[in-house]
Every structure is written in structure tokens, then in C-alpha cells.
N, C-alpha and C. Protein backbone atom coordinates (compact mmCIF):
# COMPACT_ATOMS: atom_id res chain seq x y z
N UNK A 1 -1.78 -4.23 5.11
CA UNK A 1 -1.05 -3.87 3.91
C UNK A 1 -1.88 -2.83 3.15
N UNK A 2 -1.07 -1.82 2.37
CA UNK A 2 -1.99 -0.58 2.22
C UNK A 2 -1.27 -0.67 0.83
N UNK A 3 -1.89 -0.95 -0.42
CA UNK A 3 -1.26 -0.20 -1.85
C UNK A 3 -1.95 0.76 -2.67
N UNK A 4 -0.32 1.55 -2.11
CA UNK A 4 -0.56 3.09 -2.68
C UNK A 4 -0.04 3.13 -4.43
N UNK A 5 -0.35 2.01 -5.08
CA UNK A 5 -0.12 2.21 -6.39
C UNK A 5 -1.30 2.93 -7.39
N UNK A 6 -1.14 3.21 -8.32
CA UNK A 6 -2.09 3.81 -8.96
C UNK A 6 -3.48 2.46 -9.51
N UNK A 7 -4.38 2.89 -10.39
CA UNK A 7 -5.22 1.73 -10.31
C UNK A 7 -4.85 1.04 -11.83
N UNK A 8 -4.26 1.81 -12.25
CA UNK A 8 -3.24 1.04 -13.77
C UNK A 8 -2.74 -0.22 -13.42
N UNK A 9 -1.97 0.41 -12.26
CA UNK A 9 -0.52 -0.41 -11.46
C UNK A 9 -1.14 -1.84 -10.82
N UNK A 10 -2.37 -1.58 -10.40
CA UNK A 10 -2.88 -2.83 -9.44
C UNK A 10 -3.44 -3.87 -10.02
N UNK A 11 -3.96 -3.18 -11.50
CA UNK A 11 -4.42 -4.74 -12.32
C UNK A 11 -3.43 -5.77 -12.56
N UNK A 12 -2.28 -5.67 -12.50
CA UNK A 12 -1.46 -6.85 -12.68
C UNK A 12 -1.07 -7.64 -11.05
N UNK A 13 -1.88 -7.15 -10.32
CA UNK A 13 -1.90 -7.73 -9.34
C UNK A 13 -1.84 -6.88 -7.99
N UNK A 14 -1.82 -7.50 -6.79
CA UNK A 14 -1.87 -6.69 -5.51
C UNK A 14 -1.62 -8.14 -4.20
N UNK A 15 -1.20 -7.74 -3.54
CA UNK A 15 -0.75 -8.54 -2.14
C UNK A 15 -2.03 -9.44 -1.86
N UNK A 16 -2.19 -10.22 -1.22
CA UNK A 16 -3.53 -10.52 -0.18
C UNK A 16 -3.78 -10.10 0.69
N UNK A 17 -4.86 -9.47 0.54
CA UNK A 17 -5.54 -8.91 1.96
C UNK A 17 -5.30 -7.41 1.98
N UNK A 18 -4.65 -6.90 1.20
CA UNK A 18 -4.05 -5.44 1.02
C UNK A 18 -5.14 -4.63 0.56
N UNK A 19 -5.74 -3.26 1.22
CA UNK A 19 -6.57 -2.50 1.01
C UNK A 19 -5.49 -1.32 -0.05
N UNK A 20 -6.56 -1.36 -1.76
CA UNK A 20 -5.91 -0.06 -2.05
C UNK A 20 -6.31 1.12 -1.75
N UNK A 21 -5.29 1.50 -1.45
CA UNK A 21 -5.93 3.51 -1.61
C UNK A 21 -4.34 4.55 -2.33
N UNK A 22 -4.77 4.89 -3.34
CA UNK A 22 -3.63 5.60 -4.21
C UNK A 22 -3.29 6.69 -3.44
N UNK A 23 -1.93 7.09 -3.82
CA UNK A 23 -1.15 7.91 -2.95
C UNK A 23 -1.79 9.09 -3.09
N UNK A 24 -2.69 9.74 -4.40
CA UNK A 24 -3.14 10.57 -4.14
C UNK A 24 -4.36 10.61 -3.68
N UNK A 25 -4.89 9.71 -3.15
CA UNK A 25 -6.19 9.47 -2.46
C UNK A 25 -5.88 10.08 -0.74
N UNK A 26 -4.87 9.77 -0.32
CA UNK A 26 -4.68 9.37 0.74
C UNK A 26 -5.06 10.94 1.71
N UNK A 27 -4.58 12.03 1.50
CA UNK A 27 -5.31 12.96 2.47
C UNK A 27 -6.66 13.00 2.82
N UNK A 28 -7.77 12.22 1.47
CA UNK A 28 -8.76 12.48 1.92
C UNK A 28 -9.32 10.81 2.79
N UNK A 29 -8.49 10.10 2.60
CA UNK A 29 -8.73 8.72 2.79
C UNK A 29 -8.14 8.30 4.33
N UNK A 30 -7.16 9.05 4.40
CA UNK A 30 -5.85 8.21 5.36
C UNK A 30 -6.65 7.82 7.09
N UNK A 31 -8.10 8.70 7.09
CA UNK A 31 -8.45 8.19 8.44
C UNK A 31 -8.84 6.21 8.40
N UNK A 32 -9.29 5.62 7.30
CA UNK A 32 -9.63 5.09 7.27
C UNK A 32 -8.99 3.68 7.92
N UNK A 33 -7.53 4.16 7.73
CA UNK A 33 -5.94 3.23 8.52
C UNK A 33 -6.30 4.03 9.71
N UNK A 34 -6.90 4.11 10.62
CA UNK A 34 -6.94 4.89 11.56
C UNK A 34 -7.06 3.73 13.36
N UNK A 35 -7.35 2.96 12.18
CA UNK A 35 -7.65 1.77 13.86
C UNK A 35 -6.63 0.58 13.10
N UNK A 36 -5.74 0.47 12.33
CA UNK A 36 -5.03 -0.65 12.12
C UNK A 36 -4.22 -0.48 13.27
N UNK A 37 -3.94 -2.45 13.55
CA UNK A 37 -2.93 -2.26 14.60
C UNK A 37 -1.14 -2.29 13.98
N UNK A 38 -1.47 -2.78 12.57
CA UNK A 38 -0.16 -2.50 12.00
C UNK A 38 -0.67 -1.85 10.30
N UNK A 39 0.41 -0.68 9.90
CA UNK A 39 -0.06 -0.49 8.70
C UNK A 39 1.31 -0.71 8.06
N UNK A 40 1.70 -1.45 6.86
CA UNK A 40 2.69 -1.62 6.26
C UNK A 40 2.07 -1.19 4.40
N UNK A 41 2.91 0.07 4.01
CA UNK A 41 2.59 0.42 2.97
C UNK A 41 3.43 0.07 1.92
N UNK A 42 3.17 -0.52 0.09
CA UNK A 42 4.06 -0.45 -0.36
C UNK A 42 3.43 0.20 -1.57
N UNK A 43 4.23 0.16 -2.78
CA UNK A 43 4.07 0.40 -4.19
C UNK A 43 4.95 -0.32 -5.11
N UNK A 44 5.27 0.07 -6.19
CA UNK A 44 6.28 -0.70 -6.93
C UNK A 44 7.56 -1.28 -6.84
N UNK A 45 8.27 -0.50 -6.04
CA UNK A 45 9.61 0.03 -5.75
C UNK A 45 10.22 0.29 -4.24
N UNK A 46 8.90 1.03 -3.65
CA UNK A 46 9.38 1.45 -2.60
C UNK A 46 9.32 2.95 -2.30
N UNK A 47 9.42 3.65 -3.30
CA UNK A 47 9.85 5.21 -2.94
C UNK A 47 8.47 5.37 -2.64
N UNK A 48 7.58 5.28 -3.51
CA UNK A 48 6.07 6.06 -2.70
C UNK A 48 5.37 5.78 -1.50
N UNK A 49 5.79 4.55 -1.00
CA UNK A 49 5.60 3.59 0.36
C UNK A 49 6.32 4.68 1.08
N UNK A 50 7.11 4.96 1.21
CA UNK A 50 8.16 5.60 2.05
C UNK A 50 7.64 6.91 1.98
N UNK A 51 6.87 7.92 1.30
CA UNK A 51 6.99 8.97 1.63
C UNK A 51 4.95 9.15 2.42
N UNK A 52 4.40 7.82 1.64
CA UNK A 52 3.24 7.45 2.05
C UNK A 52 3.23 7.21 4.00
N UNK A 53 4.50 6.11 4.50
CA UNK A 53 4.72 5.95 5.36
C UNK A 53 4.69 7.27 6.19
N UNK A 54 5.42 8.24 5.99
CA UNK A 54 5.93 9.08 6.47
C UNK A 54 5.10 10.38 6.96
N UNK A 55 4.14 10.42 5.58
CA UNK A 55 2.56 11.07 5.32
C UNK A 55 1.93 10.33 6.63
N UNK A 56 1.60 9.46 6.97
CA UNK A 56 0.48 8.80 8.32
C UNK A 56 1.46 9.06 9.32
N UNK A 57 2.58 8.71 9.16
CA UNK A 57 3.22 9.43 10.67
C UNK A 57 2.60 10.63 11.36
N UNK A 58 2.56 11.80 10.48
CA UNK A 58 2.58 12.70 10.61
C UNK A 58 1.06 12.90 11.12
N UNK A 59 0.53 11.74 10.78
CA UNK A 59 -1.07 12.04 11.09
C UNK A 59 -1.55 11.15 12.50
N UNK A 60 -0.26 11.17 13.13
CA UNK A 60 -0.12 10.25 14.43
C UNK A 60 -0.78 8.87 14.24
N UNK A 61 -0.34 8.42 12.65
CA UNK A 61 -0.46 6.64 12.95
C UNK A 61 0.60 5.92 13.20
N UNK A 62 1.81 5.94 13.85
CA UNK A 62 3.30 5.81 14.06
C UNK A 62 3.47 4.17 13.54
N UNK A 63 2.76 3.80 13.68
CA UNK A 63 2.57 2.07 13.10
C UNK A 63 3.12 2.24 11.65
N UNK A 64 3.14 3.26 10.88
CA UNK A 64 2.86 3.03 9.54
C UNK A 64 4.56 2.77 8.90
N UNK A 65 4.98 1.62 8.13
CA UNK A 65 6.41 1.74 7.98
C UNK A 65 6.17 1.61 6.18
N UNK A 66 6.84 0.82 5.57
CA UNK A 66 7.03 0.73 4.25
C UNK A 66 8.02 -0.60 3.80
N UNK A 67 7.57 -1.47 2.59
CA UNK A 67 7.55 -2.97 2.27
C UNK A 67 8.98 -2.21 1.33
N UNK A 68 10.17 -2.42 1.73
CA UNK A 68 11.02 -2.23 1.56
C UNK A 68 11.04 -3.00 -0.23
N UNK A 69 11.74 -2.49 -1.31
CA UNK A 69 11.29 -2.53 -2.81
C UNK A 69 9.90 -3.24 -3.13
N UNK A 70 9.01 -3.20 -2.23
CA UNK A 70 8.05 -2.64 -3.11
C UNK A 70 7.59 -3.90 -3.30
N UNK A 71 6.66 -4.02 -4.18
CA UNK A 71 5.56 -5.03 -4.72
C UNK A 71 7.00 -5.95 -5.70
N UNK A 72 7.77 -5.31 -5.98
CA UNK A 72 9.07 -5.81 -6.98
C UNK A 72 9.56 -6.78 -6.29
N UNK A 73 9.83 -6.58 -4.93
CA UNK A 73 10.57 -7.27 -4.13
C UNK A 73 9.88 -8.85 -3.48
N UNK A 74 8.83 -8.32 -3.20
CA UNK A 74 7.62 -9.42 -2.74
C UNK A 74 7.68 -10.35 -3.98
N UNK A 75 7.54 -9.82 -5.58
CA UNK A 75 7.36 -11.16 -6.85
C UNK A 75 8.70 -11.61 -6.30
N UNK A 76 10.00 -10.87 -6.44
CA UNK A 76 11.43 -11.84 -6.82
C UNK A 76 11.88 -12.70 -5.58
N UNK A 77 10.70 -12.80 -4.72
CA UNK A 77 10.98 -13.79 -3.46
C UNK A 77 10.10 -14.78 -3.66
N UNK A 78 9.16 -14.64 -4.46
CA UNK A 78 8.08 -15.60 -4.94
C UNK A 78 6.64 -15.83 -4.43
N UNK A 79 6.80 -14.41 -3.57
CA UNK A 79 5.20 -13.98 -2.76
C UNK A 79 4.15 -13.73 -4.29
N UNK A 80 3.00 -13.89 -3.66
CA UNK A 80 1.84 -14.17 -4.20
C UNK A 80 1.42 -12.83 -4.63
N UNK A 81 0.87 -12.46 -5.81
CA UNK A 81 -0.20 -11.05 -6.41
C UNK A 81 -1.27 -10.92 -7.23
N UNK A 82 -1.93 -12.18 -6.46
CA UNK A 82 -3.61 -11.78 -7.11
C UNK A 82 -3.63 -10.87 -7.89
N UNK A 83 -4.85 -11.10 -8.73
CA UNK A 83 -4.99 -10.09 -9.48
C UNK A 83 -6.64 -9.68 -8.79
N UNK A 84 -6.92 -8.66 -8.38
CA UNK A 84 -7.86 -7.86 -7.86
C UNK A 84 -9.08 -8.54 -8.61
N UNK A 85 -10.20 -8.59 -7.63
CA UNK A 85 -11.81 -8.49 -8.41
C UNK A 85 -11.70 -7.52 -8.68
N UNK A 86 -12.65 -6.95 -9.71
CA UNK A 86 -13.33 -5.98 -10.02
C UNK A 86 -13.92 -4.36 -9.16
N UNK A 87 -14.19 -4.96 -8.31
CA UNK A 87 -15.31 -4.59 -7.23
C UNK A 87 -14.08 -4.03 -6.64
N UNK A 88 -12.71 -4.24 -6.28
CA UNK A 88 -11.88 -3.86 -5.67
C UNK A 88 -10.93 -2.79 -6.12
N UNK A 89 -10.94 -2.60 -7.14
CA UNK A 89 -10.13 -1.67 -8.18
C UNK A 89 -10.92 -0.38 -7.74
């Protein structure tokens, strides 16, 4: 799990186990998803997952899809969103 939210966005929480890296991080970052065997990206909503997704395609990680609405969708099903250490922000 990859969140491409900003670091505003992540203090109110983030997935488990989800590495952030902000969408505008990601050209200089994106090798780092480079050996996942699955990358599933989201953000709030969805739209930046999707164009994030689409961004690693292009960088031949074809694994990479997008958490369909987003971090929104994951609360209103009743999935879990830590709120980040410190050290992780």
C-alpha cells in the first residue's frame, strides 16, 4: 500500500503497513516500489491514486493499480487508520 496523500492529509491517519510517499515526491522516489510484488496506491478519494497508478505504469511497474475511493472508502467500510508515529510522517 503506497499513500500518495500529502503529509497534512496523513496525520489523521494512514492504512497499516502503507509506505508514504506524496504524489509529488514520487518521480524522485518511485524506484523505491521497484521490487514490490503488489503496489496498490491510494489517497483521499481516489483521483490521485489513479493518476499515481498510472505514473508507475509507465515506469514499467505494471503491478501498480489504485484503492478505488480512496482512504474515504476504506473508513466507511470500517477498515482501520492509525494514526502514523512520528518518525513516519
Amino acid at each position: 500500500m503506497v499513500d500518495v496523500r500529502e503529509n497534512h492529509e496523513v496525520k489523521s491517519g494512514i492504512l497499516p503497513d502503507a509506505v508514504h510517499i506524496p504524489m509529488g515526491q514520487l518521480p524522485a522516489r518511485w524506484e523505491e516500489l521497484a521490487e514490490a510484488n503488489e503496489i496498490v496506491c491510494y489517497c483521499a478519494a481516489g483521483m490521485r491514486s489513479l493518476d499515481t497508478a498510472a505514473f508507475l505504469r509507465t515506469k514499467g511497474l505494471f503491478n501498480a493499480t489504485s484503492l478505488e475511493g480512496g482512504i474515504s472508502a476504506w473508513r466507511a467500510i470500517g477498515g482501520e487508520t492509525p494514526k502514523p508515529s512520528s518518525a513516519s510522517q
